[in-house]
C-alpha atoms as a PDB file:
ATOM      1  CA  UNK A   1     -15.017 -24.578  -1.534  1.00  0.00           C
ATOM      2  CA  UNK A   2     -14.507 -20.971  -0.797  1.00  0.00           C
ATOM      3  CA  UNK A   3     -11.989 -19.907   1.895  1.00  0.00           C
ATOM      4  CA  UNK A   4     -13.522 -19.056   5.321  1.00  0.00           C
ATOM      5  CA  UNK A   5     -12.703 -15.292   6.100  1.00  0.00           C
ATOM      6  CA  UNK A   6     -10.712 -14.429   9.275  1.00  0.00           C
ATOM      7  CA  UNK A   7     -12.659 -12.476  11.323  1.00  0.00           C
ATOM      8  CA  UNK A   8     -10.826  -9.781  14.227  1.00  0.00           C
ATOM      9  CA  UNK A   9     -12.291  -7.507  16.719  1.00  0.00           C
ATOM     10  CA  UNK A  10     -10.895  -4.581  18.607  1.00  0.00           C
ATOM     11  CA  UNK A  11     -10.641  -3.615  22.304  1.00  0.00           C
ATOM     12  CA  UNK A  12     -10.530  -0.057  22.612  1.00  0.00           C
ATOM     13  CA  UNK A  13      -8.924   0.670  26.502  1.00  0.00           C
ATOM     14  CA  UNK A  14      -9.334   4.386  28.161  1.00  0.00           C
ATOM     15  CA  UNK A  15     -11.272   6.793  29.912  1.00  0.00           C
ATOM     16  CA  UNK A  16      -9.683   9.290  27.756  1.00  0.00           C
ATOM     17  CA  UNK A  17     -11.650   7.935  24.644  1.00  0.00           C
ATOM     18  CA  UNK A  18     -14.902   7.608  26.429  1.00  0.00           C
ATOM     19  CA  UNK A  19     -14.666  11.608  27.576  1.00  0.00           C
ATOM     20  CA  UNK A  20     -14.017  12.402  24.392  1.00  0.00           C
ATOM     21  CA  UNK A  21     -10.641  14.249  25.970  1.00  0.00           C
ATOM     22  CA  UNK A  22      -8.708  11.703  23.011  1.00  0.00           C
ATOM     23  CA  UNK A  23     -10.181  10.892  19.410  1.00  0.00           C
ATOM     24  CA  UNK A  24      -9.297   6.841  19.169  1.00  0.00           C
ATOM     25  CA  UNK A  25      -7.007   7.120  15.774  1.00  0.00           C
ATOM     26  CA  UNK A  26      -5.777   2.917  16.828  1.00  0.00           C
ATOM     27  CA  UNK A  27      -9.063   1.245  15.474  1.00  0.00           C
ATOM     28  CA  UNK A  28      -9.213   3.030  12.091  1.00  0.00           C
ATOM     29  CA  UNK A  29      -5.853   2.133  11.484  1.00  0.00           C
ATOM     30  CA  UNK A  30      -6.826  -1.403  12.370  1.00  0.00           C
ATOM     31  CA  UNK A  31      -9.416  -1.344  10.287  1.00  0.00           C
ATOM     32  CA  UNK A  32      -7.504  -0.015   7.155  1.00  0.00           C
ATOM     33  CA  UNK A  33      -5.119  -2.517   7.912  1.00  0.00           C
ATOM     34  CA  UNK A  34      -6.907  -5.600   8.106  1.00  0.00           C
ATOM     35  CA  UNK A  35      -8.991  -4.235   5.024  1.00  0.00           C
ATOM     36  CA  UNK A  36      -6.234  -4.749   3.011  1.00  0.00           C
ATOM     37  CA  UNK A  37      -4.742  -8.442   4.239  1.00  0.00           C
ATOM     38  CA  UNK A  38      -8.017  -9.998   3.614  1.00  0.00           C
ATOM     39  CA  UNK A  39      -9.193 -10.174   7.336  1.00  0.00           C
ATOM     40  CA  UNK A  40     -12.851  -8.949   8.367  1.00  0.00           C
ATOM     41  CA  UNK A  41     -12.735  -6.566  11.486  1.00  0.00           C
ATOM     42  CA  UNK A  42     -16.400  -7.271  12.685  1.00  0.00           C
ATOM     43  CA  UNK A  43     -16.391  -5.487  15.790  1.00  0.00           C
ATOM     44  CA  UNK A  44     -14.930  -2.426  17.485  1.00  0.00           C
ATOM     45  CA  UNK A  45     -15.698  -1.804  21.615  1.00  0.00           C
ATOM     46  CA  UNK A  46     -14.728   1.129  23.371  1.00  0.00           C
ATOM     47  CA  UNK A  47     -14.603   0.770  27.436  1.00  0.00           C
ATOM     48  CA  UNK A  48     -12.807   2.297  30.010  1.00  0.00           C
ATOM     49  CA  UNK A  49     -10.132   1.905  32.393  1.00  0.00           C
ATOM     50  CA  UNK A  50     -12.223  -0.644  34.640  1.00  0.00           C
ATOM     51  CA  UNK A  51     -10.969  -4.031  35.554  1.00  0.00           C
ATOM     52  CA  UNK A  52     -14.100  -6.068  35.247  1.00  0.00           C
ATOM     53  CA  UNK A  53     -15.140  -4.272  31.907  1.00  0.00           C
ATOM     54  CA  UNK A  54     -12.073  -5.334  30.246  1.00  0.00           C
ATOM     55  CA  UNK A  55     -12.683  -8.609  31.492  1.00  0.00           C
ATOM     56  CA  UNK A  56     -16.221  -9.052  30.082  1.00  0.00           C
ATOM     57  CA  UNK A  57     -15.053  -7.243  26.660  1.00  0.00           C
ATOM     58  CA  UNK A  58     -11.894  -9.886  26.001  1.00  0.00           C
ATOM     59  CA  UNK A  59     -13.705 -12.766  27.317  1.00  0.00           C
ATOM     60  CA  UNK A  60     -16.676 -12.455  24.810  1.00  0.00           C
ATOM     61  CA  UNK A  61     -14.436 -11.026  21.931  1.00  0.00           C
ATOM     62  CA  UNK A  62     -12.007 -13.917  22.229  1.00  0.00           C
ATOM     63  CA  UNK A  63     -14.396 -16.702  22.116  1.00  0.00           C
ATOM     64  CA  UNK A  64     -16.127 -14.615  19.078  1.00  0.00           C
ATOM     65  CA  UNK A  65     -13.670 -13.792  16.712  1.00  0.00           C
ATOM     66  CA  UNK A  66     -10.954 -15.753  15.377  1.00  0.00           C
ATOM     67  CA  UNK A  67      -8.292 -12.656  16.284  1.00  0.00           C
ATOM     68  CA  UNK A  68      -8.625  -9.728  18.715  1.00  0.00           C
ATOM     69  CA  UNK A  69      -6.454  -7.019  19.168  1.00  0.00           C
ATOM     70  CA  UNK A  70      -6.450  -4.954  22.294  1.00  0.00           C
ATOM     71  CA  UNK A  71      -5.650  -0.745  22.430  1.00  0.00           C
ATOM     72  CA  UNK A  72      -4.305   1.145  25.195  1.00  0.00           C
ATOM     73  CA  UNK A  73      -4.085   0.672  29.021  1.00  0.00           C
ATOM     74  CA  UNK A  74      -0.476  -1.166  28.869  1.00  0.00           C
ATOM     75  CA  UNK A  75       1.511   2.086  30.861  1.00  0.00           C
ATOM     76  CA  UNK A  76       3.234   2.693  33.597  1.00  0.00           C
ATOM     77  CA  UNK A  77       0.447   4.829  35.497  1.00  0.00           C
ATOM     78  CA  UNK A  78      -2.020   3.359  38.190  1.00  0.00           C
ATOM     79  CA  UNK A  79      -4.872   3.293  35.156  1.00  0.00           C
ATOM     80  CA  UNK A  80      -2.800   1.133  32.533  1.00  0.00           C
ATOM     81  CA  UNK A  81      -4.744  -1.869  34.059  1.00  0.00           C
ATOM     82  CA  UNK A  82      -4.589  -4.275  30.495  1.00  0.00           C
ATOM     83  CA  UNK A  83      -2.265  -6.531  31.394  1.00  0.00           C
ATOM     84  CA  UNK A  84      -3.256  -7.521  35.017  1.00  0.00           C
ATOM     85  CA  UNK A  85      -7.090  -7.486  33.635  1.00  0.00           C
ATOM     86  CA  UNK A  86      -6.357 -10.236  31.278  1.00  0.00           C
ATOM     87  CA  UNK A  87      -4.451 -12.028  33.793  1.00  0.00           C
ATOM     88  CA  UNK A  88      -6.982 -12.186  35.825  1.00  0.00           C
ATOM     89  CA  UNK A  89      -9.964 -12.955  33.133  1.00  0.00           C
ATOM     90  CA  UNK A  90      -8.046 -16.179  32.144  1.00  0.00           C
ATOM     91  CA  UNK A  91      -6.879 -17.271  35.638  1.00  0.00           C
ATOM     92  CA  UNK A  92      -2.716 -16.114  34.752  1.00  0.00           C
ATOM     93  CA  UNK A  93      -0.301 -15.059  36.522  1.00  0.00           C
ATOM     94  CA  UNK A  94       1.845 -11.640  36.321  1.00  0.00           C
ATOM     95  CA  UNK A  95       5.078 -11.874  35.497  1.00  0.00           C
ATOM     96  CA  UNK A  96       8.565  -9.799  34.705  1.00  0.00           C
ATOM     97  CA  UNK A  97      10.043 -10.489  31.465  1.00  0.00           C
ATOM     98  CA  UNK A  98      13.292 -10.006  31.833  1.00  0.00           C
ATOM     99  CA  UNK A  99      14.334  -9.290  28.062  1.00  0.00           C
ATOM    100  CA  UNK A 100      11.564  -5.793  28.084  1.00  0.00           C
ATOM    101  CA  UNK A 101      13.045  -4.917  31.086  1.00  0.00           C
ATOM    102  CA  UNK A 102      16.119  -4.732  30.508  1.00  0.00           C
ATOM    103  CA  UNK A 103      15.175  -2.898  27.410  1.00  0.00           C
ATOM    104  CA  UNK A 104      13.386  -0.646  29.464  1.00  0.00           C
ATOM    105  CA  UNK A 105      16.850  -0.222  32.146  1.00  0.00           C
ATOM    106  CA  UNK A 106      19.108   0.599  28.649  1.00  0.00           C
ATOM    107  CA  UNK A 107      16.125   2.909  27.690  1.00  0.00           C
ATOM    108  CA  UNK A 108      16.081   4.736  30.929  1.00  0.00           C
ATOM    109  CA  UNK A 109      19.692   5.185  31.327  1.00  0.00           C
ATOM    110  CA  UNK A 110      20.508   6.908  27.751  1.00  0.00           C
ATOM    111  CA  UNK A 111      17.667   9.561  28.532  1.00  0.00           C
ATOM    112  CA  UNK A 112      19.316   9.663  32.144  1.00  0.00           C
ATOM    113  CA  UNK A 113      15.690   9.099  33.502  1.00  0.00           C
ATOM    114  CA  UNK A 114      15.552   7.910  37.282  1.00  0.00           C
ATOM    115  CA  UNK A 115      14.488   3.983  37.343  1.00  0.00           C
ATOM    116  CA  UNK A 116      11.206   3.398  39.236  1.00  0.00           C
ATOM    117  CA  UNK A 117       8.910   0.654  39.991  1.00  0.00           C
ATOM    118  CA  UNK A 118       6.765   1.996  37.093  1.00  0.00           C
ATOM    119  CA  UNK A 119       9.336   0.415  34.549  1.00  0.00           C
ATOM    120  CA  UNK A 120       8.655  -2.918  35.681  1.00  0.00           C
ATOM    121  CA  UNK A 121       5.206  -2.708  36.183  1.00  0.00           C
ATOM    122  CA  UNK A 122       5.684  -2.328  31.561  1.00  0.00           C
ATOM    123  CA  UNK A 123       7.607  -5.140  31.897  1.00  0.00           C
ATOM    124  CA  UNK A 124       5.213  -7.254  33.889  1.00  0.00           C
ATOM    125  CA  UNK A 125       2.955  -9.744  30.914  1.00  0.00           C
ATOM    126  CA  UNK A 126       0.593 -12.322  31.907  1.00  0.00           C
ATOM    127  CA  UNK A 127       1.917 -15.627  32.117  1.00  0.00           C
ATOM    128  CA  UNK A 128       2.039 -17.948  30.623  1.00  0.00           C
ATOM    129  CA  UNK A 129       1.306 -15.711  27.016  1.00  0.00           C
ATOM    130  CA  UNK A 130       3.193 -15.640  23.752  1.00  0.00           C
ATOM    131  CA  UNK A 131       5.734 -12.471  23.024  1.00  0.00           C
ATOM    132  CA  UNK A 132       5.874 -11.669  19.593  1.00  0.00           C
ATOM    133  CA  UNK A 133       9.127  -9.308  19.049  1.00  0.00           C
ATOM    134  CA  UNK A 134       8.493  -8.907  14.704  1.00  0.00           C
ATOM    135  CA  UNK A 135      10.593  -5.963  14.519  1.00  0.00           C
ATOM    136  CA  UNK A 136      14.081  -5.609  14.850  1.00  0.00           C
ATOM    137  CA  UNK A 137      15.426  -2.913  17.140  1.00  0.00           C
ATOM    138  CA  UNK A 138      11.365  -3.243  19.303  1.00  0.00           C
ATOM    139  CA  UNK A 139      12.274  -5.367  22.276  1.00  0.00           C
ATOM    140  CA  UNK A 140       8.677  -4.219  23.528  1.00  0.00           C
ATOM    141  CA  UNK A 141       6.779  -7.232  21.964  1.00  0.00           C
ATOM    142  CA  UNK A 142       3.081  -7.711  21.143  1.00  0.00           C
ATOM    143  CA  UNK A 143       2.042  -9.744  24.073  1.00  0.00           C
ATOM    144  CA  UNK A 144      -0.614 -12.760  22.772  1.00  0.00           C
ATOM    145  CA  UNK A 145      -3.052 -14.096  25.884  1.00  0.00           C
ATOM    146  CA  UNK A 146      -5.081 -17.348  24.610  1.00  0.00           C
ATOM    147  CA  UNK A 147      -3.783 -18.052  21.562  1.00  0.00           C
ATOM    148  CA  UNK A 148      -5.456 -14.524  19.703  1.00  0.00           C
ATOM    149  CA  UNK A 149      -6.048 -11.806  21.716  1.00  0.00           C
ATOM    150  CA  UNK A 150      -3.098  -9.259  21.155  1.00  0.00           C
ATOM    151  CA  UNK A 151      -2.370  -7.096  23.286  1.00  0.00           C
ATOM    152  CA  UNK A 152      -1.480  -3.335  21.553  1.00  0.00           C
ATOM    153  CA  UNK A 153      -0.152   0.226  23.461  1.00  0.00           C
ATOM    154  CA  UNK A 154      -2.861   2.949  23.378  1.00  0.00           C
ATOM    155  CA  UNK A 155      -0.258   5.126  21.332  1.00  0.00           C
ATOM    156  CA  UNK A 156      -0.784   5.679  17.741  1.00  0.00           C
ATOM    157  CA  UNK A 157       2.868   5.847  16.630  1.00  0.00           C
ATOM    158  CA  UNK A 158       3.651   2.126  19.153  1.00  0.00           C
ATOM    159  CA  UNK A 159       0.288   0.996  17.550  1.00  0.00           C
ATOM    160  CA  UNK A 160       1.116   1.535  14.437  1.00  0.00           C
ATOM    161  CA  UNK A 161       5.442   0.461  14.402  1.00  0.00           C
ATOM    162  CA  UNK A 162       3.654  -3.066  16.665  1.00  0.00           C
ATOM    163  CA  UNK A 163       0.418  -3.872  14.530  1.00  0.00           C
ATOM    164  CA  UNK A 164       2.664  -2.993  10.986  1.00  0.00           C
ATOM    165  CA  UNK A 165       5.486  -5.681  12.672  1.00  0.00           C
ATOM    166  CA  UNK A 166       2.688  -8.468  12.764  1.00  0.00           C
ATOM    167  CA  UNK A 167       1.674  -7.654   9.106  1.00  0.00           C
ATOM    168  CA  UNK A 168       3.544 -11.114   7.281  1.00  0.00           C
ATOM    169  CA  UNK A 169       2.200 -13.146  10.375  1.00  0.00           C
ATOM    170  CA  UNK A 170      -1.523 -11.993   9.507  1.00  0.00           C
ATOM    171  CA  UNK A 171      -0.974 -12.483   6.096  1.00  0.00           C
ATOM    172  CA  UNK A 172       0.059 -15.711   6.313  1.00  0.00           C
ATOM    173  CA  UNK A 173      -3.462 -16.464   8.328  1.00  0.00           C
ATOM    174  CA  UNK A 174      -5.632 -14.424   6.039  1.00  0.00           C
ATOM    175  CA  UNK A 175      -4.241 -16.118   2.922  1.00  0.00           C
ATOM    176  CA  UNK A 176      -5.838 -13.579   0.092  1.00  0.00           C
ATOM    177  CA  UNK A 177      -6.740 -10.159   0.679  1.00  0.00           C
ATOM    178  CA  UNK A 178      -9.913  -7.975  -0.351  1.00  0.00           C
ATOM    179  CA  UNK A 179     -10.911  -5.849  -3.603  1.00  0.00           C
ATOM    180  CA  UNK A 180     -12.913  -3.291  -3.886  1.00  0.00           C
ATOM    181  CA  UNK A 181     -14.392  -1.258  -5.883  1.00  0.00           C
ATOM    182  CA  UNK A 182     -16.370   2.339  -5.844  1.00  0.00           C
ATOM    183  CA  UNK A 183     -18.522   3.496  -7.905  1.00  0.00           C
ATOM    184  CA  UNK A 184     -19.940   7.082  -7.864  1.00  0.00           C
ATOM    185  CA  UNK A 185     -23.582   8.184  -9.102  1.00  0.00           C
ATOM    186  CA  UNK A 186     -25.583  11.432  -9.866  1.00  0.00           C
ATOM    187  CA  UNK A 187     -29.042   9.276  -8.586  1.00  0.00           C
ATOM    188  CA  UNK A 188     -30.606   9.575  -5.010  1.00  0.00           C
ATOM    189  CA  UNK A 189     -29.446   7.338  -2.535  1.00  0.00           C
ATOM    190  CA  UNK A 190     -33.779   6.156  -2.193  1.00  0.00           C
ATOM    191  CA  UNK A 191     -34.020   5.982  -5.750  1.00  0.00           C
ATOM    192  CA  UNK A 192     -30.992   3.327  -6.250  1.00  0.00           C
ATOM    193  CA  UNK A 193     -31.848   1.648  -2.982  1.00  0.00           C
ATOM    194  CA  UNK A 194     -33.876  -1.334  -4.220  1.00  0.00           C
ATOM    195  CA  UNK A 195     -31.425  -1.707  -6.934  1.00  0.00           C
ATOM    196  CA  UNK A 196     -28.411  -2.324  -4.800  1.00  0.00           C
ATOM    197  CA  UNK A 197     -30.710  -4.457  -2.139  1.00  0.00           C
ATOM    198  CA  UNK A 198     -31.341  -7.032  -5.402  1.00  0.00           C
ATOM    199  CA  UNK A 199     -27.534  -7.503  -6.634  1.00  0.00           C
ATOM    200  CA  UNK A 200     -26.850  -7.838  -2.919  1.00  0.00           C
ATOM    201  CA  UNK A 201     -29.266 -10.435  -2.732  1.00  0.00           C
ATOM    202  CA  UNK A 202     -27.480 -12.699  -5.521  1.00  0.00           C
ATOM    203  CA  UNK A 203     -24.239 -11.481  -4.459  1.00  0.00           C
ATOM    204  CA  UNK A 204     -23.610 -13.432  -0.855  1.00  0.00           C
ATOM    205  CA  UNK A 205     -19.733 -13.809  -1.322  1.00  0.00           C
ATOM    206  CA  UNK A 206     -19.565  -9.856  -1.774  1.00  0.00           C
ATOM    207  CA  UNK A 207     -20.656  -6.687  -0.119  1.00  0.00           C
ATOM    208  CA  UNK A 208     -22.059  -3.477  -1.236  1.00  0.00           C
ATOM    209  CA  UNK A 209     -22.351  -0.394   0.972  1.00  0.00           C
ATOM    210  CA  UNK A 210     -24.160   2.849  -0.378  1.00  0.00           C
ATOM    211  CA  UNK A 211     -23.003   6.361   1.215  1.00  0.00           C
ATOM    212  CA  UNK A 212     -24.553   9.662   0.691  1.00  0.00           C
ATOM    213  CA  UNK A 213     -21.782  12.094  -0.920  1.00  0.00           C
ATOM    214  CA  UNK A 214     -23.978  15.317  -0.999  1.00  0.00           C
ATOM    215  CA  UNK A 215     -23.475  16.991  -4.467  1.00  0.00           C
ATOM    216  CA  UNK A 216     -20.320  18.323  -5.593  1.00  0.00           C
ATOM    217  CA  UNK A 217     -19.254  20.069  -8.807  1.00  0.00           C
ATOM    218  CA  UNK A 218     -20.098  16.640 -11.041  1.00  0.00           C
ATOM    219  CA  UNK A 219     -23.113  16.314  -9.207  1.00  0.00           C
ATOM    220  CA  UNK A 220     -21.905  13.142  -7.302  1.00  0.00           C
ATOM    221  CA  UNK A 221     -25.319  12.509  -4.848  1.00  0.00           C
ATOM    222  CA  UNK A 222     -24.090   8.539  -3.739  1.00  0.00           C
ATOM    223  CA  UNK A 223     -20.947   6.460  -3.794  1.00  0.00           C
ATOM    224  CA  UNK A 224     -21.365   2.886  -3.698  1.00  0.00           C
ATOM    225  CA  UNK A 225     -18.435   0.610  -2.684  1.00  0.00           C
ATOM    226  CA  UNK A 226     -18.245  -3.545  -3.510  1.00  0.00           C
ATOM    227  CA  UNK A 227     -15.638  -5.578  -1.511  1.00  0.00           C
ATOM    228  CA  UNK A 228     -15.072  -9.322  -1.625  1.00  0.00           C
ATOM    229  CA  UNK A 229     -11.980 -11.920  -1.710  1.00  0.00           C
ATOM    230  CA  UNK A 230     -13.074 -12.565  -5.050  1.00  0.00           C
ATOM    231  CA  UNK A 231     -11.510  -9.935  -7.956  1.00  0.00           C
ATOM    232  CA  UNK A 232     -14.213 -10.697 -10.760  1.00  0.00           C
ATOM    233  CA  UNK A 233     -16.861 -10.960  -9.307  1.00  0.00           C
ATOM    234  CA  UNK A 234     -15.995  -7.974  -7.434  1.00  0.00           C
ATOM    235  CA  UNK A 235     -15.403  -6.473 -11.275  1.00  0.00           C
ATOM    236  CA  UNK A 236     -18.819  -7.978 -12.649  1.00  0.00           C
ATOM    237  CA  UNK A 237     -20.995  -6.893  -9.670  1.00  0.00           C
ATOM    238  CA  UNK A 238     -19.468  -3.101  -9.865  1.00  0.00           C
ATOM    239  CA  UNK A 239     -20.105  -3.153 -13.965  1.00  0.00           C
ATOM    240  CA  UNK A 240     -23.615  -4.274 -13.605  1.00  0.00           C
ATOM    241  CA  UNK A 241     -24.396  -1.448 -10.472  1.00  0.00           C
ATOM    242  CA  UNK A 242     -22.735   0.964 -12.748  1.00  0.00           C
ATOM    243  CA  UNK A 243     -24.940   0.241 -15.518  1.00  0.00           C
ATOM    244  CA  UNK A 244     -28.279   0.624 -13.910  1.00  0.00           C
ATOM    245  CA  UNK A 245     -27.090   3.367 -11.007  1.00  0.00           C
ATOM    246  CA  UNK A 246     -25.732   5.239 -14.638  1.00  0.00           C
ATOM    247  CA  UNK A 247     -22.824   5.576 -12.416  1.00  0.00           C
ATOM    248  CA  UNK A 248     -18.627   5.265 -12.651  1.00  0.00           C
ATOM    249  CA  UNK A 249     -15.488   4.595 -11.318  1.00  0.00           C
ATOM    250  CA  UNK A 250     -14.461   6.554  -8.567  1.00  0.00           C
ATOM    251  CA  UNK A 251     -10.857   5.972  -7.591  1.00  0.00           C
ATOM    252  CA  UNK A 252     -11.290   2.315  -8.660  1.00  0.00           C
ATOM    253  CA  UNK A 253      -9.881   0.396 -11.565  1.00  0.00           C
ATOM    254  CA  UNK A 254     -11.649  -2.542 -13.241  1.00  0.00           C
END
């Protein structure tokens, strides 16, 4: 019986995205990530810095997807609102961790910063919630509200140290990772179309995607890609489009 895939989606948090003032760099890197330890992101949302929004957006991800992971919202300003709009879409309370808090104190006092209330409100998790601290030397832990929605800081380089600290952990739930496979072709996209819509059709435990290239000095006009958790058939679905797209490898390997 073949291994059900783990599927994820992604909360993206911020009026900053939505304005277009910040390009969202978090969800690619998700998705590059996940790509590669055999888990299917399905589903990327983008909403803003509203209370009931966030809400509506982890409520219907969580019961959807077997992980979500949350971006942004988790500061110190009167907009980080993640944390307390969690809380309140599972009925939790708020409270002070003392461990990130007092990682927060040390933190302030090396950079000889004054200590405000805004420190603690970083500190301050839903409750009850799981703290996953992965990482030696990051007290600041990925904060885990019922049982798979992590919660993630809006900035890239915290993104990526936090999400690259729960790596071994996702692995472990994945089990086997993707292949793919791309294959470029001099043909039209229209004229390869019905082509790549048959193998797909006899090829359920793989996909194929076909993207426009626009020519380039070998005259490249498509490159197809083939994914799956399955190497050869990944391999014998990419020789057999390659063979009737008259197409080849691009940066792939069979």
């Amino acid at each position: 019986m073949r291994k059900k895939t783990i599927t994820a989606a992604c909360c993206v948090i911020g009026d900053e995205i939505l304005s277009g003032k910040t390009q969202d760099a978090n969800s690619h890197y998700l998705a590059k990530t996940l790509f590669d330890l055999g888990i299917e992101l399905k589903c990327i949302q983008v909403i803003g810095d509203n209370k009931q929004d966030i809400i509506n957006s982890v409520r219907e991800l969580s019961s959807t997807y077997d992980i979500v992971f949350t971006s942004g919202g988790i500061g110190p300003t009167h907009d980080d609102i993640t944390y307390e709009s969690i809380a309140s879409a599972y009925g939790l309370q708020l409270k002070t961790d003392k461990d990130t808090l007092e990682f927060f104190k040390r933190q302030a006092e090396k950079r000889n910063m004054k200590w405000t209330k805004s420190h603690v409100r970083m500190a301050t998790f839903p409750y009850p919630a799981e703290l996953l601290r992965e990482k030696k030397g990051i007290p600041f832990p990925v904060v885990v509200v019922n049982k798979n929605i992590h919660v993630l800081p809006g900035v890239p380089m915290l993104f990526k140290i936090l999400l690259d600290s729960l790596k071994p952990r996702l692995a472990v739930i994945s089990g086997s990772r993707f292949y793919r496979c791309e294959i470029a072709t001099r043909k039209t996209e229209v004229s390869i179309a019905e082509v790549l819509a048959d193998i797909q059709a006899r090829s359920d435990d793989a996909k194929i995607g076909s993207y426009p290239f626009g020519k380039n000095q070998d005259g490249i006009q498509v490159v197809i890609t083939v994914s799956g958790k399955e190497q050869s058939k990944v391999d014998n679905i990419t020789r057999e489009i390659m063979e009737k797209t008259e197409g080849w490898l691009y940066n792939s390997v069979l």
